[in-house]
N, C-alpha and C. Protein backbone atom coordinates (compact mmCIF):
# COMPACT_ATOMS: atom_id res chain seq x y z
N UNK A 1 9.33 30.97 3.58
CA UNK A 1 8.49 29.92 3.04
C UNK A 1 7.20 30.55 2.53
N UNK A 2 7.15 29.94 1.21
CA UNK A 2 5.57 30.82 0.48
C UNK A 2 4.22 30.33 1.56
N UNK A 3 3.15 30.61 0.95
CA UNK A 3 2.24 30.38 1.05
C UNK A 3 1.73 28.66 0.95
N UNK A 4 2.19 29.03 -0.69
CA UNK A 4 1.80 27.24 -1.64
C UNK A 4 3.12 26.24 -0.99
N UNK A 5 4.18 26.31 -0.82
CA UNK A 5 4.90 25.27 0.39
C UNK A 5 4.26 24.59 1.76
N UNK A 6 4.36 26.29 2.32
CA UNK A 6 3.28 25.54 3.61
C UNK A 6 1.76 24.90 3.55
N UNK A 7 1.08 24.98 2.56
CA UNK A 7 0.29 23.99 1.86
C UNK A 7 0.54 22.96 2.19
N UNK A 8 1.29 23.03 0.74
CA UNK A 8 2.10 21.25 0.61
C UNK A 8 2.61 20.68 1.89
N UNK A 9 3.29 21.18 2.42
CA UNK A 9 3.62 20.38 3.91
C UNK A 9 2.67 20.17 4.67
N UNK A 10 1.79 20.72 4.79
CA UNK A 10 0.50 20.25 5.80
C UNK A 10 -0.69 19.11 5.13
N UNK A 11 -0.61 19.20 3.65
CA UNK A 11 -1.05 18.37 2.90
C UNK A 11 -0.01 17.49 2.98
N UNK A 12 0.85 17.12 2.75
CA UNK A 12 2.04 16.27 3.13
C UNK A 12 1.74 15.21 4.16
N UNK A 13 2.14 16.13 5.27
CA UNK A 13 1.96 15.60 6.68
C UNK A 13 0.16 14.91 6.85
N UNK A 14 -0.87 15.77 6.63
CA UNK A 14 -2.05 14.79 6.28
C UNK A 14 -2.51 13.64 5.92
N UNK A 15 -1.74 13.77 4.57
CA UNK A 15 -1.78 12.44 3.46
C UNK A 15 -0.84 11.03 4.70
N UNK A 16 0.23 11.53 5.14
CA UNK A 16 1.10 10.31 5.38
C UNK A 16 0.18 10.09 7.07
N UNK A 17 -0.39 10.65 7.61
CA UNK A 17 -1.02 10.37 8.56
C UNK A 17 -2.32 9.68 8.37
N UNK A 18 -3.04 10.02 7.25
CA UNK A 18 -4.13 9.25 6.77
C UNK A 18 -3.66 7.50 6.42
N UNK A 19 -2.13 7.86 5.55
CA UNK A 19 -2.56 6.46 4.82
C UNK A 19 -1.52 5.63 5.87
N UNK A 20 -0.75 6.14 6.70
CA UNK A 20 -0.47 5.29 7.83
C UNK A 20 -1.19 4.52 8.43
N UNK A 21 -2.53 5.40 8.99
CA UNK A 21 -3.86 5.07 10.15
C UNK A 21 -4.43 4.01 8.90
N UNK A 22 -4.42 3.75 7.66
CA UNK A 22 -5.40 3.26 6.83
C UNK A 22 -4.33 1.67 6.73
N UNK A 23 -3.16 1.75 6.50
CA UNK A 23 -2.41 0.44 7.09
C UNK A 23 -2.13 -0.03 8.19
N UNK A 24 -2.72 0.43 9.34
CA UNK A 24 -2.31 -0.27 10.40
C UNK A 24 -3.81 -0.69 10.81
N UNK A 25 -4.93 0.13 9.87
CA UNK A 25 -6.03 -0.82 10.05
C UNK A 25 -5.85 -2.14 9.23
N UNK A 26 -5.49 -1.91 7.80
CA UNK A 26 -5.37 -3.00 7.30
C UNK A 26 -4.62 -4.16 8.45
N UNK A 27 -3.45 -3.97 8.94
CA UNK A 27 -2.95 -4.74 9.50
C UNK A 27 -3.90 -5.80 10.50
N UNK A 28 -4.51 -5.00 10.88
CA UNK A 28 -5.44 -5.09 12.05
C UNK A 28 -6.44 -6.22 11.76
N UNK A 29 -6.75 -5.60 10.41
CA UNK A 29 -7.71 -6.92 9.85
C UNK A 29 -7.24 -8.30 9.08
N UNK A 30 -5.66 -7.80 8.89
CA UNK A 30 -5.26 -9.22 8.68
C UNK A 30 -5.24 -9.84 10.04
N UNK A 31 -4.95 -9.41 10.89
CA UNK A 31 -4.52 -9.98 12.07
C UNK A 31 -5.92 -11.04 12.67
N UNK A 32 -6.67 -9.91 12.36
CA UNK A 32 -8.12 -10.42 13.23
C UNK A 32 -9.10 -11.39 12.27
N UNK A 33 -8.85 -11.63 11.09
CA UNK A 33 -9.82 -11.88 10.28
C UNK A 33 -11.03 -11.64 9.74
N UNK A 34 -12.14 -12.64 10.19
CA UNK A 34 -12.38 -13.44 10.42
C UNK A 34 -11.75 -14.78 9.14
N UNK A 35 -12.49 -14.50 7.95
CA UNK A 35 -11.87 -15.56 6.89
C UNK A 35 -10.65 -15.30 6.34
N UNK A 36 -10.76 -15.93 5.41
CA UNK A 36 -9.39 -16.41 4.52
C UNK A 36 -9.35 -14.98 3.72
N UNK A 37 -10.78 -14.61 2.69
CA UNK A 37 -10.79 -13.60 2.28
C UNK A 37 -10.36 -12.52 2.88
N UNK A 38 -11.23 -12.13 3.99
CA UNK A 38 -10.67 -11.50 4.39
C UNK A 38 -9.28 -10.79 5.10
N UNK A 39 -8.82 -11.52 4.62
CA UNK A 39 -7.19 -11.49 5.02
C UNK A 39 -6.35 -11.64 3.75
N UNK A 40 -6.87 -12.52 2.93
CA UNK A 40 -6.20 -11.73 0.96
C UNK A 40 -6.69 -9.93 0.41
N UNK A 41 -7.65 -9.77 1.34
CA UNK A 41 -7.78 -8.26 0.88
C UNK A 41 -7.34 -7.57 1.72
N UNK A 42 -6.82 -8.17 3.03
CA UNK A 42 -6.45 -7.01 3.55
C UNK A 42 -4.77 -7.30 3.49
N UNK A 43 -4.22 -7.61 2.84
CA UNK A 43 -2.84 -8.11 2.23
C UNK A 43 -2.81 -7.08 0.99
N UNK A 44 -3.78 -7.17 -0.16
CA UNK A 44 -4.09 -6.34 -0.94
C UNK A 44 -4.18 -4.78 -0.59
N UNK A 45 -4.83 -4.45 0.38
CA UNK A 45 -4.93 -3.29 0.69
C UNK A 45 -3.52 -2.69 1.51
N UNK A 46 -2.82 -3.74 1.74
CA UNK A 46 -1.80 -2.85 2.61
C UNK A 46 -0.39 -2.70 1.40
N UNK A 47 -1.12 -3.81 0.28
CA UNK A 47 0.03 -2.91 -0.49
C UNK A 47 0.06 -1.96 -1.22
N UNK A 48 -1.28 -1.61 -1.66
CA UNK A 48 -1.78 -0.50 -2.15
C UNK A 48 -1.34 1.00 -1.10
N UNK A 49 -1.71 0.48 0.15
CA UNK A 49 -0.93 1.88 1.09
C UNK A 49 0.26 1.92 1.39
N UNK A 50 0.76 0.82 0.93
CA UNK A 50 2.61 0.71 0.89
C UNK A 50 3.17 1.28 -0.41
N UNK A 51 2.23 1.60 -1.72
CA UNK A 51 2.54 2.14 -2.18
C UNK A 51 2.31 4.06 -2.73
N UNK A 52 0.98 4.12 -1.58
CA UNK A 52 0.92 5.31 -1.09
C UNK A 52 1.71 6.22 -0.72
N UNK A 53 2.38 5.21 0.47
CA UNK A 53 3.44 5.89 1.23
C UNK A 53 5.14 5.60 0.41
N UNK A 54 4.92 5.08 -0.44
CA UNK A 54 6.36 5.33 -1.37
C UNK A 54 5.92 6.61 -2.70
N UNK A 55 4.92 6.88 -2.79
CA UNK A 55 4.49 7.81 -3.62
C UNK A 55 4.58 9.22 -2.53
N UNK A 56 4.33 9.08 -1.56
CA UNK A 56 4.10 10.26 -0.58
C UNK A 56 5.46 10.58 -0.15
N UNK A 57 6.49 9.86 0.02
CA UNK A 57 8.08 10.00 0.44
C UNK A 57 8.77 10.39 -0.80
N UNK A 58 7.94 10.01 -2.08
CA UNK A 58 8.80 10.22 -3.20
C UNK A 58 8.54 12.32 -3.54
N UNK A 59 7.09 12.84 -3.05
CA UNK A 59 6.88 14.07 -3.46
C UNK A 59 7.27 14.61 -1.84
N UNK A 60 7.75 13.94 -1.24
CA UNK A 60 8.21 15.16 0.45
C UNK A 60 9.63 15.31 -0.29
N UNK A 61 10.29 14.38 -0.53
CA UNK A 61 11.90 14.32 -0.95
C UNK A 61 12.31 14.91 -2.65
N UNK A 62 10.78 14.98 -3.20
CA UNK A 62 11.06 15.27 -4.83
C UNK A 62 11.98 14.58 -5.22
N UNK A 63 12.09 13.13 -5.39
CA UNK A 63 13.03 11.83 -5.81
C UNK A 63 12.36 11.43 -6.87
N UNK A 64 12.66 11.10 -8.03
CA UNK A 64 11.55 10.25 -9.01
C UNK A 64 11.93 9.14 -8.55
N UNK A 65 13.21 8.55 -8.27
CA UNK A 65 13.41 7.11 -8.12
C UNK A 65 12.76 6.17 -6.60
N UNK A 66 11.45 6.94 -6.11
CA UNK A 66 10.12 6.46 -5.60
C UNK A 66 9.05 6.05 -6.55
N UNK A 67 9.14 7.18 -7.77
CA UNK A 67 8.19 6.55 -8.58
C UNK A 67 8.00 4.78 -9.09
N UNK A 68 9.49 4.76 -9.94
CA UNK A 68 9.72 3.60 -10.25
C UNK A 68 9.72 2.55 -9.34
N UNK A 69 9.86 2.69 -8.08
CA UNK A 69 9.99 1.81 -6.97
C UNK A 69 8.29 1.49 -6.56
N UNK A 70 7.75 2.40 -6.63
CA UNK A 70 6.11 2.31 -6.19
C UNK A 70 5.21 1.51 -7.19
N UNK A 71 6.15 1.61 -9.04
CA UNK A 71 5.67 0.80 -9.93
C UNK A 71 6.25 -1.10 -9.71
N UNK A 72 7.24 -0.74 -9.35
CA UNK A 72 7.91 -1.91 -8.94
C UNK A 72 6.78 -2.95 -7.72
N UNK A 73 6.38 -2.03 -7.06
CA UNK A 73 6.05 -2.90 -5.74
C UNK A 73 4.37 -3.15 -6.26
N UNK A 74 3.74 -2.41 -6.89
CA UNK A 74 2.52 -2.39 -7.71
C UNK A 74 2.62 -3.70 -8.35
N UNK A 75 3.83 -3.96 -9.10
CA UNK A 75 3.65 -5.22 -10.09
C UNK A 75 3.49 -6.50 -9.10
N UNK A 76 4.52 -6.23 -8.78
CA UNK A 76 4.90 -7.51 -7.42
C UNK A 76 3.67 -8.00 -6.42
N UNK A 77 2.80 -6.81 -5.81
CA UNK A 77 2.20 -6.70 -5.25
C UNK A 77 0.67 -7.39 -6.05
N UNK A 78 0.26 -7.15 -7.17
CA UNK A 78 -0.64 -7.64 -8.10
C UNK A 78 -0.51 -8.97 -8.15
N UNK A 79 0.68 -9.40 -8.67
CA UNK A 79 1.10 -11.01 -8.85
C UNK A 79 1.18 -11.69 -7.65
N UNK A 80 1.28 -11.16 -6.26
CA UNK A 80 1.19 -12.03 -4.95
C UNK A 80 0.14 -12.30 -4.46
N UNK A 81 -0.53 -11.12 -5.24
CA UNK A 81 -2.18 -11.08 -4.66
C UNK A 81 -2.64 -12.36 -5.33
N UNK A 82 -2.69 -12.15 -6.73
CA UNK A 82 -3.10 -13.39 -7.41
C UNK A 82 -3.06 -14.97 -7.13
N UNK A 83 -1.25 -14.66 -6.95
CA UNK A 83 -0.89 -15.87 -6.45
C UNK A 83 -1.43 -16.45 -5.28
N UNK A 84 -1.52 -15.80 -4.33
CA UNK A 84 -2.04 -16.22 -3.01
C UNK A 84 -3.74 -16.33 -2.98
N UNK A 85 -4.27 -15.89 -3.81
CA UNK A 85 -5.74 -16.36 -4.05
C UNK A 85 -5.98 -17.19 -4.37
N UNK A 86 -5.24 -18.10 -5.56
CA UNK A 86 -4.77 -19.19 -6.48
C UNK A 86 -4.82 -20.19 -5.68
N UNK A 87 -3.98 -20.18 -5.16
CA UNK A 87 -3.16 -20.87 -3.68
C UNK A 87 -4.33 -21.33 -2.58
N UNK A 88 -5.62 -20.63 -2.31
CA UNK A 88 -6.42 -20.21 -1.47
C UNK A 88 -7.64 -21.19 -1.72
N UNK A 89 -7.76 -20.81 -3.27
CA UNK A 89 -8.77 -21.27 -3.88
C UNK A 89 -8.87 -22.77 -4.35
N UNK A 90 -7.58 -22.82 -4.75
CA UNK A 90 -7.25 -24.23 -5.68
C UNK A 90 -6.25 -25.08 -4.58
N UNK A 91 -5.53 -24.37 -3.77
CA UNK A 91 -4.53 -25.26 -3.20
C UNK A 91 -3.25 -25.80 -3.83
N UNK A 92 -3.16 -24.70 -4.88
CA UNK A 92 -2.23 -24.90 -6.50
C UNK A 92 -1.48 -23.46 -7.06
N UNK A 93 -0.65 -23.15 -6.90
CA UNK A 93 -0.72 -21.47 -7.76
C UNK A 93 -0.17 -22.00 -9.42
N UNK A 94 0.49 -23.11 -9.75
CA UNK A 94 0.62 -23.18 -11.43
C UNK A 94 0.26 -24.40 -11.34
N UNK A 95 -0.79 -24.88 -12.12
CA UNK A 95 -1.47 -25.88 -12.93
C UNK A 95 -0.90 -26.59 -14.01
């Protein structure tokens, strides 16, 4: 094993330990609140590290078909956010 591998694997292993610890805070703060907001962003934020960690499984495994999946959950993830703010705000998501 080179040099620049064992890098990457310890950068690897870093990254997925960071953005693990960074969603299970999110979790934490959905759980705990206090408001409404605060619990649409932290919904927001855990999909953003859900798609961290499909970006981070996609370069341990060198798969592109993580990429597309991480764009996939990005879209989805944008439009639920919305929706559920909508929902939050108005008590309505289509008008």
């Amino acid at each position: 094993m080179s040099m620049a591998e064992d890098f990457l694997n310890w950068a690897l292993i870093i990254a997925f330990v960071s953005v693990a610890l960074a969603q299970i805070m999110a979790m934490i703060r959905l759980w705990i609140g206090p408001s409404t907001g605060d619990r649409i962003l932290a919904l927001d934020t855990m999909v953003v590290n859900a798609i961290g960690l499909i970006v981070l499984l996609g370069i341990a495994q060198g798969m592109r078909i993580y990429f597309e999946v991480s764009l996939l959950v990005a879209m989805l993830g944008f439009v639920s956010t919305v929706a559920y703010a909508r929902f939050v705000l108005r008590g309505d998501i289509i008008e």
